[in-house]
N, C-alpha and C. Protein backbone atom coordinates (compact mmCIF):
# COMPACT_ATOMS: atom_id res chain seq x y z
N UNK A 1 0.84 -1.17 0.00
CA UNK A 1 0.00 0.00 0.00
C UNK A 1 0.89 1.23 0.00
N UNK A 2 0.57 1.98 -0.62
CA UNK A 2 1.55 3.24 -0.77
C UNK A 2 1.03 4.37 0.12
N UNK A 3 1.44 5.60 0.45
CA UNK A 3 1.28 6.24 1.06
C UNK A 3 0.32 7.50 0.72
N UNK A 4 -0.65 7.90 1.70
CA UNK A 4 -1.94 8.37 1.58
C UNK A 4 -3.42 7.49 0.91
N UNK A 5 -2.84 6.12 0.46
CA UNK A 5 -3.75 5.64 -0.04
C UNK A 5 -4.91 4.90 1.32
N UNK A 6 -5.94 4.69 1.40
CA UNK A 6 -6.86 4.37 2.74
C UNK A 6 -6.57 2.91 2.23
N UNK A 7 -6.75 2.47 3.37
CA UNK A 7 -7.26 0.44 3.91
C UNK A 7 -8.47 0.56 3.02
N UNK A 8 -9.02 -0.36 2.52
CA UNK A 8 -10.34 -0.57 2.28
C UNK A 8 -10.24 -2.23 2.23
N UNK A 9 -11.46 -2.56 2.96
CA UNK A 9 -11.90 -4.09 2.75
C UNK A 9 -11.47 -4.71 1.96
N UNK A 10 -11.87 -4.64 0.25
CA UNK A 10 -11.22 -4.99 -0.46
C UNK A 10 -9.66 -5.61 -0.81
N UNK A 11 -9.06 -4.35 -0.11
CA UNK A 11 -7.39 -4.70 -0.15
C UNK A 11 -7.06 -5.86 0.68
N UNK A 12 -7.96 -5.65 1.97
CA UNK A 12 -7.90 -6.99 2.74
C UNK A 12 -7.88 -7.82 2.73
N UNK A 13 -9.07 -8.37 1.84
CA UNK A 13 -9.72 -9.44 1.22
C UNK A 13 -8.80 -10.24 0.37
N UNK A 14 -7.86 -9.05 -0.51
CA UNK A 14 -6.94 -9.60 -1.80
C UNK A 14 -6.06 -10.45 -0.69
N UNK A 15 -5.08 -9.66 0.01
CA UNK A 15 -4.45 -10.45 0.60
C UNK A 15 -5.02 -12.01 1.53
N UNK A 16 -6.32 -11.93 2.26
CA UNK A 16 -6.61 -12.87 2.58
C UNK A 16 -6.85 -13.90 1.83
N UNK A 17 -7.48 -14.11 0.68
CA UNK A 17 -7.51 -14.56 -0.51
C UNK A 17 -6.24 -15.17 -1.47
N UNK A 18 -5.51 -14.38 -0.97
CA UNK A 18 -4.69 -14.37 -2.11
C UNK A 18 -4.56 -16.90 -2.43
N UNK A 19 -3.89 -16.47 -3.70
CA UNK A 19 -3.55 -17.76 -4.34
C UNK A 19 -2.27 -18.31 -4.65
N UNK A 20 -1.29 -18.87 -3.97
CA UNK A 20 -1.33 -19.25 -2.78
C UNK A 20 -1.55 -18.23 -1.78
N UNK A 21 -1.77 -18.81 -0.70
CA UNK A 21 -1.87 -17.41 0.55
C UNK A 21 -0.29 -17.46 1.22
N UNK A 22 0.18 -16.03 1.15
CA UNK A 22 1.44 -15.53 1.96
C UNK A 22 0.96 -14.95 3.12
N UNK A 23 1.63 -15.42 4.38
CA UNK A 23 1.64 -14.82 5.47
C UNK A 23 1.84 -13.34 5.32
N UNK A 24 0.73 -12.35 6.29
CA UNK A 24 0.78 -11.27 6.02
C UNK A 24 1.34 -10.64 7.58
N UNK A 25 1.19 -8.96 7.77
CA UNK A 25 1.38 -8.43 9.35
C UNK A 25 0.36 -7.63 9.21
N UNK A 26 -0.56 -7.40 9.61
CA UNK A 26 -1.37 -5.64 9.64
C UNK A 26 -0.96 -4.71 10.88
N UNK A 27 -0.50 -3.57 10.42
CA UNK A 27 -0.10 -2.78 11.31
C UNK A 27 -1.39 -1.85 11.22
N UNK A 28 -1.28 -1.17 12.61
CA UNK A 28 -2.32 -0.17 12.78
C UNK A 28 -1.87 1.08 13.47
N UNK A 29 -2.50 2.16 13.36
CA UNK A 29 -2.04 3.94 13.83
C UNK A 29 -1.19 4.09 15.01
N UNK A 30 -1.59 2.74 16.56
CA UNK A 30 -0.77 3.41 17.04
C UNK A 30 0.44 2.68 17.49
N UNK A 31 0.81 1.65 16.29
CA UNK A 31 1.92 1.05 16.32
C UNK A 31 2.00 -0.67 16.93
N UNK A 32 0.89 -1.16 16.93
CA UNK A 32 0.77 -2.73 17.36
C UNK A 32 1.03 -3.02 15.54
N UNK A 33 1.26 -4.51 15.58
CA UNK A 33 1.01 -5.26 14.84
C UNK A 33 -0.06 -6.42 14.76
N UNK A 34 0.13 -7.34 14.06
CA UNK A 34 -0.52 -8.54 13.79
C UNK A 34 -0.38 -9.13 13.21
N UNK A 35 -0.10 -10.52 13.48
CA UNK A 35 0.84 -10.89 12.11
C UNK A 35 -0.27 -12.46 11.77
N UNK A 36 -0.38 -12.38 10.39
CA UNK A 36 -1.53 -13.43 9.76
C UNK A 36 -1.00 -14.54 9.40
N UNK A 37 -0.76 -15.90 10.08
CA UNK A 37 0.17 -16.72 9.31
C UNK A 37 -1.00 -17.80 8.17
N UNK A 38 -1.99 -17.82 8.83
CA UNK A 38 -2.81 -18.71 8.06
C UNK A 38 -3.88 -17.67 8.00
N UNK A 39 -4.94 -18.25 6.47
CA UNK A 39 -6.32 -17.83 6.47
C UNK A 39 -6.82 -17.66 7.52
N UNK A 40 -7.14 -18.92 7.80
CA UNK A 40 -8.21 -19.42 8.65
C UNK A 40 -7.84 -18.84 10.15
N UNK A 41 -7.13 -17.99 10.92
CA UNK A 41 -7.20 -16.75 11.18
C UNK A 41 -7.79 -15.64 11.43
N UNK A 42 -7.97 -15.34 10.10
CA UNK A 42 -8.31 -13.70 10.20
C UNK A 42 -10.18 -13.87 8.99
N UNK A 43 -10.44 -12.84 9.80
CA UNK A 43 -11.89 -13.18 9.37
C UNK A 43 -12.59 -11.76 9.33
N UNK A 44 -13.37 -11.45 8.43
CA UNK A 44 -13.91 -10.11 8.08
C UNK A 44 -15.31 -9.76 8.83
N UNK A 45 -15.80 -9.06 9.49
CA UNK A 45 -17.06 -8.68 9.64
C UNK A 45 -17.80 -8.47 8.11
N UNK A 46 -19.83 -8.97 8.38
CA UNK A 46 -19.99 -8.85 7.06
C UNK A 46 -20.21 -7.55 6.78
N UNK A 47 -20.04 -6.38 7.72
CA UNK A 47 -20.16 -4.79 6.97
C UNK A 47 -19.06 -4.46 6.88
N UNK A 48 -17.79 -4.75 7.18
CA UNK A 48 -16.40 -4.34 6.29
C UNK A 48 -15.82 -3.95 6.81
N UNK A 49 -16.64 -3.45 8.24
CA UNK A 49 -16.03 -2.61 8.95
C UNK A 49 -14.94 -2.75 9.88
N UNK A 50 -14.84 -4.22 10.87
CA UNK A 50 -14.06 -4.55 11.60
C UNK A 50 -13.00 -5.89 11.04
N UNK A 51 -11.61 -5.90 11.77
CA UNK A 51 -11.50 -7.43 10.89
C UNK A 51 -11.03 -8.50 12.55
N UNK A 52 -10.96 -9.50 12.46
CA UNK A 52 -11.00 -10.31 13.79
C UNK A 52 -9.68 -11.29 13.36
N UNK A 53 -8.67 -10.96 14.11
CA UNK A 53 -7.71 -11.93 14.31
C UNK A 53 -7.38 -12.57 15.31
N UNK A 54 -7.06 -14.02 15.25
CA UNK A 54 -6.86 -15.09 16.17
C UNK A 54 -5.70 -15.28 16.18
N UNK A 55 -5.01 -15.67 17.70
CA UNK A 55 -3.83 -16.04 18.33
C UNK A 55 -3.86 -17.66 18.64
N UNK A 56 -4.91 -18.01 18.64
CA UNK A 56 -4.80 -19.66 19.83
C UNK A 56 -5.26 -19.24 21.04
N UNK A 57 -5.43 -20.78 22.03
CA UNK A 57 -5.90 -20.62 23.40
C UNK A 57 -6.56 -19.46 23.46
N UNK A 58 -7.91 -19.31 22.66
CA UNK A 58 -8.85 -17.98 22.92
C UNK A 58 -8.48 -16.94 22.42
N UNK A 59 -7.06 -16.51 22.53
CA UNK A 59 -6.67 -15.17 22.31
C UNK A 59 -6.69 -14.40 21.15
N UNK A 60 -7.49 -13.51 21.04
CA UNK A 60 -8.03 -12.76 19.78
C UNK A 60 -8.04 -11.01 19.77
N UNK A 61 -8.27 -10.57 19.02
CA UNK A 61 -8.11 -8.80 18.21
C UNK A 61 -8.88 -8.73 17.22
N UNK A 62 -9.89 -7.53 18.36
CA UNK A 62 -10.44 -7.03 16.32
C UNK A 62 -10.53 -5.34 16.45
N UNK A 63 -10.31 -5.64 15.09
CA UNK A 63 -9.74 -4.66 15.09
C UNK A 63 -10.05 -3.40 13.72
N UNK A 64 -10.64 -2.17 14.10
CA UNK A 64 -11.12 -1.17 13.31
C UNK A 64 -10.31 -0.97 11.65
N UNK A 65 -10.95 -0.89 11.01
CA UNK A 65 -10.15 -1.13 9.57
C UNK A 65 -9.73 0.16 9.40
N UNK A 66 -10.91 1.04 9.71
CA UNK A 66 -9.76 2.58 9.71
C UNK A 66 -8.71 2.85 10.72
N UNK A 67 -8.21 1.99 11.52
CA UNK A 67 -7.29 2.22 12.33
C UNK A 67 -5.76 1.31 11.26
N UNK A 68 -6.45 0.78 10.32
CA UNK A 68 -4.93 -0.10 9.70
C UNK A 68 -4.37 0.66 8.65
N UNK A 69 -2.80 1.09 8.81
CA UNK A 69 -2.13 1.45 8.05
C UNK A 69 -1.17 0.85 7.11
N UNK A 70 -1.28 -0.14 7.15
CA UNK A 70 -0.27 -1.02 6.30
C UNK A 70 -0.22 -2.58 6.66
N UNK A 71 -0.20 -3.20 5.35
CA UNK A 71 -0.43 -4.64 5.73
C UNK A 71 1.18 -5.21 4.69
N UNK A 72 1.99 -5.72 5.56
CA UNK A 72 3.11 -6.35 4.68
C UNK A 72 2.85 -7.88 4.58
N UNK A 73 3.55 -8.39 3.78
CA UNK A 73 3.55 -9.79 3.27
C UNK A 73 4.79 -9.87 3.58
N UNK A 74 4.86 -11.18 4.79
CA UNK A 74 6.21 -11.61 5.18
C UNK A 74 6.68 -12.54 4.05
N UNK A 75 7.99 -12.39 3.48
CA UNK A 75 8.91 -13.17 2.73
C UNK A 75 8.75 -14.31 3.15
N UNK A 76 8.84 -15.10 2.22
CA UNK A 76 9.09 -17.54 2.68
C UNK A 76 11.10 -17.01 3.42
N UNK A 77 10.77 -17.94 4.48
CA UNK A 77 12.28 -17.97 4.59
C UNK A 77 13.16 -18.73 3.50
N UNK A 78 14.19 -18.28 3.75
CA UNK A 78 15.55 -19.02 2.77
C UNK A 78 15.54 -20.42 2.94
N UNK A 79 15.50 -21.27 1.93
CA UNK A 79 15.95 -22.57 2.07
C UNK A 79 17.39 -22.98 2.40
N UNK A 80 17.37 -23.23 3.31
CA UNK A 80 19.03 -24.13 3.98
C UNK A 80 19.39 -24.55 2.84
N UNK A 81 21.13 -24.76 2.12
CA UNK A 81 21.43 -25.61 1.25
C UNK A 81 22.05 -26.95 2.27
């Protein structure tokens, strides 16, 4: 996402979606992260508005879409030779 451009659902979606799916991070305004390793994870409200990410043992975030400023796609690590 480049700069001044807004979050929108959509963009979300691409990445959650994506084919194969790459582990993503969503950062938000006041500097947490989140980091998406699987789909099945992260999950959209159906008005667009919030998105809900899972940790395990219960532990979860959801979290305002206008509060997200940037979502990176973590690199595959290096294969060992």
């Amino acid at each position: 996402m480049t700069e001044g451009q807004a979050m929108t659902v959509e963009r979300v979606r691409a990445f959650h979606r994506a084919t194969p799916f790459k582990p993503f991070t969503i950062r938000v305004a006041d500097g947490r992260s989140f980091r998406v390793p699987h789909p099945e994870l992260l999950s959209i409200s159906p008005s667009g508005r919030t998105i809900h990410v899972e940790f395990g043992d219960d532990d979860f975030s959801t979290i305002d879409l206008l509060l997200v400023t940037e979502i990176q796609v973590t690199p595959p690590a290096a294969a060992s030779a």
